[in-house]
Protein backbone atom coordinates (compact mmCIF):
# COMPACT_ATOMS: atom_id res chain seq x y z
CA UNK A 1 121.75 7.70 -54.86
CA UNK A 2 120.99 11.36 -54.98
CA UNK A 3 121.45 11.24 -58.32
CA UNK A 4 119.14 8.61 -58.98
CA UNK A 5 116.55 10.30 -56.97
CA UNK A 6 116.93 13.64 -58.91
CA UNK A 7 115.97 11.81 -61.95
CA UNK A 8 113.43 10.12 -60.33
CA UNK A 9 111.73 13.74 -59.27
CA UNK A 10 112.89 15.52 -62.91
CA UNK A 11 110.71 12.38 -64.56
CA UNK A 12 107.97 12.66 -62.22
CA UNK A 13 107.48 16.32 -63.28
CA UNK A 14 107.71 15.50 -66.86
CA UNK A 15 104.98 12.83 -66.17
CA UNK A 16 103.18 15.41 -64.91
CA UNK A 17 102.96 18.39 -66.89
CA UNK A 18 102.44 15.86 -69.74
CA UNK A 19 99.66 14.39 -68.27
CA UNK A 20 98.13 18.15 -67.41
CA UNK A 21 98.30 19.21 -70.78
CA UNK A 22 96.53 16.09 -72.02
CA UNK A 23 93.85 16.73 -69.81
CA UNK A 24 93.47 20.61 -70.63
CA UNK A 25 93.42 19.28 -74.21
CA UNK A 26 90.74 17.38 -73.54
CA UNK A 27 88.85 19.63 -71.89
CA UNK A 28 88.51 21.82 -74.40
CA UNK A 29 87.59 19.57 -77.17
CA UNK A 30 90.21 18.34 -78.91
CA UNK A 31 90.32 14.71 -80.46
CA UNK A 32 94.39 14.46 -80.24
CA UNK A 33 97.33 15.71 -78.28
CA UNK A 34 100.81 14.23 -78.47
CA UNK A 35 104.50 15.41 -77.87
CA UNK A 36 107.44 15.24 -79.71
CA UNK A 37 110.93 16.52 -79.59
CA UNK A 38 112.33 20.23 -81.44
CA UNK A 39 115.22 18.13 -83.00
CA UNK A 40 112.82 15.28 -84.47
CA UNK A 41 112.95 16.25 -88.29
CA UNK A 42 116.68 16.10 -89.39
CA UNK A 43 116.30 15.50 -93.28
CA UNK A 44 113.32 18.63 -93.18
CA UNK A 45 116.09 21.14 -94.62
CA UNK A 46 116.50 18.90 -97.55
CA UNK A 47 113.21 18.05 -98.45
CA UNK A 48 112.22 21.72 -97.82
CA UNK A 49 115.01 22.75 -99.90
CA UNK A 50 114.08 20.45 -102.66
CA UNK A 51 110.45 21.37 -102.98
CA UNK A 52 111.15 24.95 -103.29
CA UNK A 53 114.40 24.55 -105.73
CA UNK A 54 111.90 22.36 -108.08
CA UNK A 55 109.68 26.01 -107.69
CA UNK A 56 106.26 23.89 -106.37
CA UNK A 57 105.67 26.41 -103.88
CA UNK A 58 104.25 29.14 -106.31
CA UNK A 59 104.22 32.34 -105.94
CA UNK A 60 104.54 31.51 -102.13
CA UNK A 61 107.45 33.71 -101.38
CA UNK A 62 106.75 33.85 -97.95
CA UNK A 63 108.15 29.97 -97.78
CA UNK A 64 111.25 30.56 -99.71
CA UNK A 65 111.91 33.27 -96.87
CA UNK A 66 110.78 32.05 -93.73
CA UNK A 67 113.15 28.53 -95.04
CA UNK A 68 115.03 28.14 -92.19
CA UNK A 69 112.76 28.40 -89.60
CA UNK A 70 110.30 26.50 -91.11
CA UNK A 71 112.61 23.40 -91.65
CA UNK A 72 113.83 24.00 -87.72
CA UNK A 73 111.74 24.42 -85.00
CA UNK A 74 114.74 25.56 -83.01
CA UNK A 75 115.70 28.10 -85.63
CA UNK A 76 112.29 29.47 -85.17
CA UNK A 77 112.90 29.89 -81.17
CA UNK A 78 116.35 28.30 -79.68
CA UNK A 79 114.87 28.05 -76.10
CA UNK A 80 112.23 25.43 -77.40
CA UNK A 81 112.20 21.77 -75.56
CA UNK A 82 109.08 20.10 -76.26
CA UNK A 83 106.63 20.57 -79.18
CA UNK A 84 102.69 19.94 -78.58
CA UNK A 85 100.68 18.91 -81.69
CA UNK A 86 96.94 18.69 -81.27
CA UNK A 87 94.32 17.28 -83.28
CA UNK A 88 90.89 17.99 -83.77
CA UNK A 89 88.48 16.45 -86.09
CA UNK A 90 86.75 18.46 -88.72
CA UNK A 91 84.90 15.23 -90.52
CA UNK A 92 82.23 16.12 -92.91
CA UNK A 93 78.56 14.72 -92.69
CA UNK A 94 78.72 13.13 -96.25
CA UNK A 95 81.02 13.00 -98.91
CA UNK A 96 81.92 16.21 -100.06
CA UNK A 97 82.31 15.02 -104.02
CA UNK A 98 78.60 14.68 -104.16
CA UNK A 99 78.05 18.23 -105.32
CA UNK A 100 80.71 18.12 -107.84
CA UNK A 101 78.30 16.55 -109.90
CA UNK A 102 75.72 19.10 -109.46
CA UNK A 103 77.37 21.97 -112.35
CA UNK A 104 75.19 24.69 -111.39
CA UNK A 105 75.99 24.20 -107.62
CA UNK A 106 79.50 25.29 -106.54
CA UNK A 107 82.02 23.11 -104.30
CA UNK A 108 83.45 24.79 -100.98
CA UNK A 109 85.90 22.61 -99.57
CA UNK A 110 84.80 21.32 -95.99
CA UNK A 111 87.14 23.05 -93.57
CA UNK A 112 85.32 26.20 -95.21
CA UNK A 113 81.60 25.49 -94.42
CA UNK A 114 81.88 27.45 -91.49
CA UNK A 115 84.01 29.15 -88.91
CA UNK A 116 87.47 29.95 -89.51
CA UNK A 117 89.22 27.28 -87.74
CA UNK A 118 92.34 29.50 -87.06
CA UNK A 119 90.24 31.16 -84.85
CA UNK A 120 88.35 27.92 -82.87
CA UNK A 121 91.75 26.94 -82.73
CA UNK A 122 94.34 29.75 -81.75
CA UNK A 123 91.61 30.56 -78.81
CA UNK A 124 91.68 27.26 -77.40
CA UNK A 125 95.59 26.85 -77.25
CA UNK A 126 95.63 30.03 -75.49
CA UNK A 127 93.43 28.55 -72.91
CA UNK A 128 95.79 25.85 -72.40
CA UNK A 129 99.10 27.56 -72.56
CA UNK A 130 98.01 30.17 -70.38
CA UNK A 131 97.25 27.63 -67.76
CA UNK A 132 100.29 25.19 -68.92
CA UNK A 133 103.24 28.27 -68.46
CA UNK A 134 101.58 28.78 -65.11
CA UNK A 135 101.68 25.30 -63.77
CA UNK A 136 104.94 24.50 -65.69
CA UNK A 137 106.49 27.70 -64.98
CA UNK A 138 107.59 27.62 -68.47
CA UNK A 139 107.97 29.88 -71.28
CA UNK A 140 105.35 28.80 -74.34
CA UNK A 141 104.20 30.11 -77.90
CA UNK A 142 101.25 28.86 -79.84
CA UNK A 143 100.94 28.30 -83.57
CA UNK A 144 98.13 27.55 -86.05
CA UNK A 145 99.00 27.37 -89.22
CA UNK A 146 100.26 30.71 -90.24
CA UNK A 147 103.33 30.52 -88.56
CA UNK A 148 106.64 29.03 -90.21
CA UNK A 149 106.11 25.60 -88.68
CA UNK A 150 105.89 22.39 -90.48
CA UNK A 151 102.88 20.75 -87.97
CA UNK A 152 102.00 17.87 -90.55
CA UNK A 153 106.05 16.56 -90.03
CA UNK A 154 105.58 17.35 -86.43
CA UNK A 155 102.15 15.61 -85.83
CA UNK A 156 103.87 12.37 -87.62
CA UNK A 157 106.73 12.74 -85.31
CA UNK A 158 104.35 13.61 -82.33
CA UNK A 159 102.20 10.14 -83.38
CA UNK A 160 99.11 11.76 -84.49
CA UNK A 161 99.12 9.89 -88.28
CA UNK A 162 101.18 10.33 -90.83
CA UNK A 163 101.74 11.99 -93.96
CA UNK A 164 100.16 10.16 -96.58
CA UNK A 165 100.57 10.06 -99.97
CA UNK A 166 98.83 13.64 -100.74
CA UNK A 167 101.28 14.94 -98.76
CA UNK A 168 98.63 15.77 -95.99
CA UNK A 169 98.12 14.29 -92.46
CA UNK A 170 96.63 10.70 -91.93
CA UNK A 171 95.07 9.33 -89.11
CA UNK A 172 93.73 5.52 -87.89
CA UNK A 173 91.27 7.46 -86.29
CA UNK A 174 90.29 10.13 -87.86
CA UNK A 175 91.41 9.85 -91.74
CA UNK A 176 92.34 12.86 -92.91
CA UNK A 177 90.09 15.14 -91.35
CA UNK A 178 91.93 16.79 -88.92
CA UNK A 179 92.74 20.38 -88.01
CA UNK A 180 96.43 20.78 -86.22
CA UNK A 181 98.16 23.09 -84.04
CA UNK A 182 100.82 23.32 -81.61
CA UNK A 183 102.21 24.85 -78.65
CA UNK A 184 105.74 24.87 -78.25
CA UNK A 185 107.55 25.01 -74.32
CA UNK A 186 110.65 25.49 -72.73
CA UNK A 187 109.74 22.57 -70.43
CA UNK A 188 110.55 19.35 -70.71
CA UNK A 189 107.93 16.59 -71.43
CA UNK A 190 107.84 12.86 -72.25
CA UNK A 191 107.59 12.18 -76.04
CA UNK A 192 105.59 10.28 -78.27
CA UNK A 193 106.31 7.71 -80.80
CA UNK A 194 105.89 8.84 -84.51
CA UNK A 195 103.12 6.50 -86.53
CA UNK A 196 104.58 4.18 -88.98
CA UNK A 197 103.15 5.14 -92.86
CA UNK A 198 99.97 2.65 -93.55
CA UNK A 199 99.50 3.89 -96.72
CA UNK A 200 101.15 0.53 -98.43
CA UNK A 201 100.92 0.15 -102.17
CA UNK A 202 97.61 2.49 -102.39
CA UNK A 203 97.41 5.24 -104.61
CA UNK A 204 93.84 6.65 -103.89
CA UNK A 205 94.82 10.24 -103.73
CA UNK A 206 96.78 10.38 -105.99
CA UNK A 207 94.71 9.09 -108.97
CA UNK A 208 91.72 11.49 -107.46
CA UNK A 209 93.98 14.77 -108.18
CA UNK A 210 91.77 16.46 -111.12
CA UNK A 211 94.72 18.45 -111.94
CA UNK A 212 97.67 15.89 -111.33
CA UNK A 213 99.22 17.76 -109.06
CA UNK A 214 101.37 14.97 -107.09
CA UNK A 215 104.79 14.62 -109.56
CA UNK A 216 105.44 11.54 -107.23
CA UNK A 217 104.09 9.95 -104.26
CA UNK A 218 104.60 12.07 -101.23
CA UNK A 219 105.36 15.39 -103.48
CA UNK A 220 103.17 17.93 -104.50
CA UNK A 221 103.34 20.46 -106.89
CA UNK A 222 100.98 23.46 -105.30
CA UNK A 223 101.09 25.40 -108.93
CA UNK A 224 98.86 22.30 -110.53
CA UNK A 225 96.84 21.96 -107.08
CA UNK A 226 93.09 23.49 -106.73
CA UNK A 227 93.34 24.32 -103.38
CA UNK A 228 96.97 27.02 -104.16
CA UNK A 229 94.85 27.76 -107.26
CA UNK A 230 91.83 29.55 -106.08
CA UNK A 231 93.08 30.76 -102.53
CA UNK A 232 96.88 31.84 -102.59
CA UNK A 233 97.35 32.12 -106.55
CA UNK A 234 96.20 36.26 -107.17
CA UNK A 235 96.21 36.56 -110.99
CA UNK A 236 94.77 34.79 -113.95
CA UNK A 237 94.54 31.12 -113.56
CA UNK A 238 96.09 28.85 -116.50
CA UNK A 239 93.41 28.34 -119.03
CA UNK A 240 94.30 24.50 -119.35
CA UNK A 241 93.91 24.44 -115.51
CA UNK A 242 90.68 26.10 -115.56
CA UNK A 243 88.85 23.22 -117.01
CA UNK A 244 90.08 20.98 -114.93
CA UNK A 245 89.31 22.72 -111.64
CA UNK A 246 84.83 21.88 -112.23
CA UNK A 247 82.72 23.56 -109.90
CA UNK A 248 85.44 23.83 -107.22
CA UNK A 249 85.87 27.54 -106.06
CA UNK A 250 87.34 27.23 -102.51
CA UNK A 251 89.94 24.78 -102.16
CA UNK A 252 90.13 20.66 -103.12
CA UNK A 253 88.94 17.48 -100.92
CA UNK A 254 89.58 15.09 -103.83
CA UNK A 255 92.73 13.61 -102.73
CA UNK A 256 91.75 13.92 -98.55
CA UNK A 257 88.12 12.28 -99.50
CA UNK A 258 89.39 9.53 -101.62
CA UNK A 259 91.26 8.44 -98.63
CA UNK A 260 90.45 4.51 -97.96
CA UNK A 261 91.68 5.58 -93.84
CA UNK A 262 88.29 7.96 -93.60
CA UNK A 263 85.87 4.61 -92.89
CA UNK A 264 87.24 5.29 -89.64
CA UNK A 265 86.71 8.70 -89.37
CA UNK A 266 83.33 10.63 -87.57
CA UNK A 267 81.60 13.73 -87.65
CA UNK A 268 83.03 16.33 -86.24
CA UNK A 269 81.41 17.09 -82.62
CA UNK A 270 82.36 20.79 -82.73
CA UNK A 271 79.48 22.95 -84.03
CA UNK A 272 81.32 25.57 -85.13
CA UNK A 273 83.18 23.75 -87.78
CA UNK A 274 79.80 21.77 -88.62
CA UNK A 275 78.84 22.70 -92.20
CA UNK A 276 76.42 25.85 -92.86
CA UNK A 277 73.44 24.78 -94.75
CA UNK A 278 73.80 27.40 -96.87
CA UNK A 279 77.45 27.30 -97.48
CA UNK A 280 77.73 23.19 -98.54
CA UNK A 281 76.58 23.46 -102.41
CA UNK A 282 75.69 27.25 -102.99
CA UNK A 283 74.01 28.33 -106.03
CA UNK A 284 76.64 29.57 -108.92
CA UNK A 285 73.92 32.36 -109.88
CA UNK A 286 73.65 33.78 -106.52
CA UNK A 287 77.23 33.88 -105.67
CA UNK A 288 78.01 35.70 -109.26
CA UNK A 289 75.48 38.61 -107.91
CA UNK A 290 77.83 38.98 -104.70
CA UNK A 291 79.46 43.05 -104.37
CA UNK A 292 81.77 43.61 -101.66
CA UNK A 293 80.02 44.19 -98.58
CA UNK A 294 77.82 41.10 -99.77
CA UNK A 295 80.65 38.84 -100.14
CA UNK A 296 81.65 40.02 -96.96
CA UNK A 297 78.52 39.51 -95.09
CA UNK A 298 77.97 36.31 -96.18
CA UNK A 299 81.35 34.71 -95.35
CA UNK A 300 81.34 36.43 -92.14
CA UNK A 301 83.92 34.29 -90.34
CA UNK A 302 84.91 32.01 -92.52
CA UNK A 303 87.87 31.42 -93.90
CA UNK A 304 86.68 32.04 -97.36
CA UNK A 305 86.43 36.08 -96.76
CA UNK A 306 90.34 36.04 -96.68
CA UNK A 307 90.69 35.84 -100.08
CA UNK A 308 88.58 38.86 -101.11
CA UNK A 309 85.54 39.10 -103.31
CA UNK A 310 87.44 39.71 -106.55
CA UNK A 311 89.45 36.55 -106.32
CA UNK A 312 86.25 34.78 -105.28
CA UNK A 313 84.31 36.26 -107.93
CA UNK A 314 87.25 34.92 -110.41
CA UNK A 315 86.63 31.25 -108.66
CA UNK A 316 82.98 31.66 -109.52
CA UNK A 317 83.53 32.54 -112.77
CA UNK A 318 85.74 29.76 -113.59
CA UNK A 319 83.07 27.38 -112.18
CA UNK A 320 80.01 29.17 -114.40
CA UNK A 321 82.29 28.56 -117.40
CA UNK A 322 82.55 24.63 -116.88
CA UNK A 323 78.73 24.13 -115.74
CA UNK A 324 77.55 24.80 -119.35
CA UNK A 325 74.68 26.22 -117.69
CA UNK A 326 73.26 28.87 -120.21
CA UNK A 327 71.03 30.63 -117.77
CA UNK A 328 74.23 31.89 -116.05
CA UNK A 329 75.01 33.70 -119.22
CA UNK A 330 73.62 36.97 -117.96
CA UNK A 331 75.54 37.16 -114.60
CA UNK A 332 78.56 36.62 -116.17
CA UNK A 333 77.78 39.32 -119.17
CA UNK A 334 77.14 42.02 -116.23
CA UNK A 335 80.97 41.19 -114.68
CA UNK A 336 82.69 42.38 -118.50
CA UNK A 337 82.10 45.35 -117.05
CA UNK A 338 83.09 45.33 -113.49
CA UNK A 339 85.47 47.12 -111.60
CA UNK A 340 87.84 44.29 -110.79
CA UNK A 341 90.42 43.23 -114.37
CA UNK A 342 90.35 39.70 -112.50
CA UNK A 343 86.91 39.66 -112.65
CA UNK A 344 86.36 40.95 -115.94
CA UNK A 345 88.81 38.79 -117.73
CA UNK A 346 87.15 35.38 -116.02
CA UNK A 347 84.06 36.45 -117.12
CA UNK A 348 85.25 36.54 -120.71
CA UNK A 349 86.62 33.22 -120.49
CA UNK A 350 83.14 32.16 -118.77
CA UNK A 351 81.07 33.58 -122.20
CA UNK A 352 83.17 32.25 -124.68
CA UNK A 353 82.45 28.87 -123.16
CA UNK A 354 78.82 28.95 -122.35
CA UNK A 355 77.38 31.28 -125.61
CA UNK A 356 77.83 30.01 -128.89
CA UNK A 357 80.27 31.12 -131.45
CA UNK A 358 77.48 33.98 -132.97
CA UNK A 359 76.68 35.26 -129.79
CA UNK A 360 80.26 35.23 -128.52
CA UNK A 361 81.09 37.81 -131.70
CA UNK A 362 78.36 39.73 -131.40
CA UNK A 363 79.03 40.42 -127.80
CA UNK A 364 82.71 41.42 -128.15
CA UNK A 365 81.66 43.45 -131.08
CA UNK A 366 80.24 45.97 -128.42
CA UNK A 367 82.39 45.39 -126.11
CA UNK A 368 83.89 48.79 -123.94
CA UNK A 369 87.27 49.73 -124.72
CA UNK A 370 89.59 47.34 -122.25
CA UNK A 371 93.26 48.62 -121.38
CA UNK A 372 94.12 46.28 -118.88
CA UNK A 373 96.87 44.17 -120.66
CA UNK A 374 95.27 40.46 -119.30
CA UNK A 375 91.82 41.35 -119.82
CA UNK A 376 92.56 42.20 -123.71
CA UNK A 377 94.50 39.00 -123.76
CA UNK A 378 91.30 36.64 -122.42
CA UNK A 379 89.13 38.52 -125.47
CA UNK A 380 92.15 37.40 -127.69
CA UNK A 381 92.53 33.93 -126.44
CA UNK A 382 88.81 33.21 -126.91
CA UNK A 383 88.73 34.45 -130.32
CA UNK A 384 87.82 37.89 -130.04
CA UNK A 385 90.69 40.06 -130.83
């Protein structure tokens, strides 16, 4: 009997804390908030170990490293006992394809448009664990993103979606427009059931891929993807790759727009993650004219300043080279000679494409005297040796 009643009062608790941290979660804006178990992805090591033995991670070291941990949340921290996953929605006003077929406009993928949503995020879970540990009297670390944690297998196990086809998070609710992070606890809560897959015998995102970068449904191979491409990738994109990418210069919502799951999705609420005006279909010209302290003004807290202006700059060159917009041809002449070899060497690429074949020879007939070994080898490739 005293047993029973122990339980009783040890399942009462758990009721409790769970339902505290739903309401905190609510509180401060966000859509979803499950729980799931530390020990809920058993074949993770596997499938973790087969993505990076096939080498589809890149030039992502850091996930080849941090392996272990990231396939094990209990690697990561052995007192763990319940994982938190929350949601919150980050749906666009309109589809964001529409400017892909506006050339001289470049494409800034939507969780981009604005603030950087570690930030909106990692704040907010502070809130709540700082409030949680003290109720709970429990132990708790928060993670957004850039911690080894797989939170796309944990919000499937948690019951916030599932992973679709693209590889990415799925929701009835939301589609795939959803932001994750989690707080993980030494206390014990109840769990949630994981979603079933509803992605049946559709193939949406994957036929929407510009570069084909799904080998299979449910893999992904980040060297052929847009988004690894022009935000972790650091040197000189694959020419064959370069056509395909369009006016995209910040990431890829091909595969998550295509998604038949986003009629159910809304707006998201939050302002700060509500597109800048400025910042949904810039002008190519104007972001070609963009210095340093420029680039860094105008992506003031956004996620897009993490990749620096050169690499930018390269993204914007790629995109002026596929608009066959001629009046771009004189922003991309005054990059030859800038500081950055990046830079220079997309801007090569950029003129061979948009000048024709006269002006392309007379130009590299003046050209400065270029040592850097992948700059020399973009004059070469276009026909300039």
């Amino acid at each position: 009997m005293t047993h029973d009643r122990t339980e009783e009062k040890v399942a009462r608790r758990r009721e409790t804390l769970t339902g505290f941290i739903r309401s905190e979660a609510e509180k401060l804006g966000f859509d979803l908030c499950r729980v799931t178990r530390p020990d809920v992805m058993p074949d993770a090591p596997a499938r973790l170990g087969a993505f990076l033995s096939a080498g589809y991670h890149g030039t992502m070291e850091w996930m080849a490293e941090t392996r272990e941990r990231r396939a094990d949340p209990r690697v990561l921290w052995g007192e763990v006992r319940s994982i938190v996953v929350f949601g919150l929605n980050y749906g666009p006003d309109e589809d964001p394809r529409a400017v892909l077929g506006k050339p001289d406009r470049a494409a800034i993928s939507v969780y981009a448009r604005n603030r950087d949503y570690h930030d909106v995020i990692k704040g907010r879970l502070k809130e709540i664990a700082t409030r949680f540990a003290a109720r709970a009297q429990a132990d708790v670390k928060v993670f957004v993103d850039t911690a080894p944690v797989m939170e796309k297998p944990l919000a499937a196990a948690a019951g916030l979606g599932w992973q679709g086809k693209h590889t990415n998070l799925v929701s009835r609710s939301h589609g795939s427009w959803l932001f994750l992070g989690s707080m993980f606890t030494t206390a014990e809560l109840d769990y949630d059931e994981p979603e079933i897959d509803h992605c049946g015998s559709c193939r949406a995102c994957l036929d929407s891929c510009p570069t084909n970068a799904f080998p299979a449904p449910y893999r992904i191979d980040a060297r052929r993807c847009i988004s690894y491409l022009t935000i972790e990738h650091k040197g000189p994109i694959d020419p064959d790759l370069r056509v395909l990418m369009g006016n995209r210069i910040y990431g890829c919502d091909d595969c998550l727009a295509a998604c038949p799951w986003n009629k159910f999705a809304r707006s998201a609420s939050e302002m700060k993650l509500k597109a800048r005006e400025d910042l949904k279909e810039p002008p190519i010209a104007f972001l070609l004219t963009l210095e340093d302290g420029a680039f860094r003004a105008f992506f003031s807290g956004s996620p897009v300043k993490r990749i620096g202006r050169d690499r930018f700059i390269r993204n914007v060159l790629i995109a002026a080279g596929n608009s066959g917009d001629r009046d771009l041809i004189a922003g991309c002449r005054r990059l030859t000679r800038d500081p950055s070899a990046i830079v220079r060497g997309m801007a090569v690429w950029a003129l061979s494409r948009l000048m024709t074949n006269a002006e392309f020879a007379t130009l590299a007939a003046g050209r400065p005297n270029e040592t850097d070994t992948d700059v020399v080898l973009e004059w070469r490739k276009a026909g300039a040796a």
